[in-house]
Protein backbone atom coordinates (compact mmCIF):
# COMPACT_ATOMS: atom_id res chain seq x y z
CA UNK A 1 0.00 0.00 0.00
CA UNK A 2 1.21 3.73 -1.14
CA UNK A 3 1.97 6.51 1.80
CA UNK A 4 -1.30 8.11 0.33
CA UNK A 5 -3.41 5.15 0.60
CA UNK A 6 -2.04 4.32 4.05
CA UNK A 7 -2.83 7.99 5.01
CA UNK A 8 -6.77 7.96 3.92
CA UNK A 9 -7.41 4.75 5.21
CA UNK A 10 -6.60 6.01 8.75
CA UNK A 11 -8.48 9.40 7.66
CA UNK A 12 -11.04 8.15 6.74
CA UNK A 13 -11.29 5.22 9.60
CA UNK A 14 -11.66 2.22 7.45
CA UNK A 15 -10.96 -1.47 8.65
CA UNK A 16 -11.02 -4.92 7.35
CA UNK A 17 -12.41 -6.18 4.76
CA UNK A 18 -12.57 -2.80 3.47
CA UNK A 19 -8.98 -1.06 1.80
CA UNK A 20 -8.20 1.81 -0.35
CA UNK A 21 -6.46 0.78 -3.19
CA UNK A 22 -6.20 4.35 -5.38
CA UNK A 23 -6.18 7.85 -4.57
CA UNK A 24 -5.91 10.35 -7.13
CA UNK A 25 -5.84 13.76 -7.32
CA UNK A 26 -7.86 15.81 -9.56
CA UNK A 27 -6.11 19.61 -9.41
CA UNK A 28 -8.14 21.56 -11.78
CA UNK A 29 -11.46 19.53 -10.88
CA UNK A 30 -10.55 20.40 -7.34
CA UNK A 31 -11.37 16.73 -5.79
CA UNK A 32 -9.84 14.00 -4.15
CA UNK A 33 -10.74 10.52 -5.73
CA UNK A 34 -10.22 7.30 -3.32
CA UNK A 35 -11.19 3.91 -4.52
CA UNK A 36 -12.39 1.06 -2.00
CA UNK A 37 -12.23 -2.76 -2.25
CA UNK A 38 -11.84 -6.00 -0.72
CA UNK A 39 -10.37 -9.15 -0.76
CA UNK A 40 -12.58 -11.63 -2.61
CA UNK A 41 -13.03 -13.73 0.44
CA UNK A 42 -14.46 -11.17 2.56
CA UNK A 43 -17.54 -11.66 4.12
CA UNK A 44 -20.50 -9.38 4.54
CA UNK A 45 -24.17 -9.59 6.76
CA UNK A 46 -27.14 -9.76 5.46
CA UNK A 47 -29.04 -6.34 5.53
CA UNK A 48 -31.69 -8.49 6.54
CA UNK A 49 -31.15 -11.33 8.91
CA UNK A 50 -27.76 -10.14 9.66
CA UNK A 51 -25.96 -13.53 8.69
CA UNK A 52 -22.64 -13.52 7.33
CA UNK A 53 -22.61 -14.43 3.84
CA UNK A 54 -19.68 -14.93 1.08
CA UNK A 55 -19.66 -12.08 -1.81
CA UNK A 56 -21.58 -13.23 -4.67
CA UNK A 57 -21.04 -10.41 -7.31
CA UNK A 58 -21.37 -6.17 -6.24
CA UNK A 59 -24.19 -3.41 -7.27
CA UNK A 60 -23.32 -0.76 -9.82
CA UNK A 61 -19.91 0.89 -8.23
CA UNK A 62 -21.52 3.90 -5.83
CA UNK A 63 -19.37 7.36 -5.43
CA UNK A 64 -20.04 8.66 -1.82
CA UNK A 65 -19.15 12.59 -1.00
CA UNK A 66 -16.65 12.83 2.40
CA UNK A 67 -15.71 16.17 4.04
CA UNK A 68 -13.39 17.98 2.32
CA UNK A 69 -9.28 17.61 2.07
CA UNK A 70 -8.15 21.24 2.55
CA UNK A 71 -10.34 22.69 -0.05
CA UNK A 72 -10.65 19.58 -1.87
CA UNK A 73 -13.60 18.00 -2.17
CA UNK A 74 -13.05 13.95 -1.65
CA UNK A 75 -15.21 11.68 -2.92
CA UNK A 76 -15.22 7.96 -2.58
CA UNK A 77 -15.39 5.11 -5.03
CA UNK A 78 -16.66 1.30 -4.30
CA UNK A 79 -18.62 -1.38 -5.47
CA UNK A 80 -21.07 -2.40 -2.46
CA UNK A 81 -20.64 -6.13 -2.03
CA UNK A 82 -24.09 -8.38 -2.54
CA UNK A 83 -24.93 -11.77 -0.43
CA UNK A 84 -27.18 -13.82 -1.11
CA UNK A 85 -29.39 -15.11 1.95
């Protein structure tokens, strides 16, 4: 893992399964563009019965907007994982 993903990992307070694995600056767009995964053998709970389920495939990729970086705006990137129950 890069210095920068190290850094917004802690920033932003993430833990396992969950890692950044890109952040990129956009200068003239003003933003801050971090990308989330996980390992394929993470497992998630049901938003239902809370079980713990394998991954079984993701939703359209989301984009989620944090408080800024200096006068950045970030904005995070992921793929929410789906279970089936």
């Amino acid at each position: 893992m890069g210095s920068n993903n190290e850094l917004y990992q802690q920033i932003l307070g993430l833990s396992l399964p969950w890692k950044v694995v890109d952040v990129r600056l956009e200068v003239e767009g003003q933003a801050v563009h971090i990308s989330l995964d996980h390992d394929s053998e993470s497992r998630f709970n049901c938003s239902k019965c809370e079980r713990e389920y394998g991954c079984y495939d993701h939703a359209l990729g989301r984009t989620w907007r944090h408080l800024n970086t200096c006068q950045f705006q970030t904005l995070v990137h992921a793929s929410v994982p789906r279970v089936r129950c």
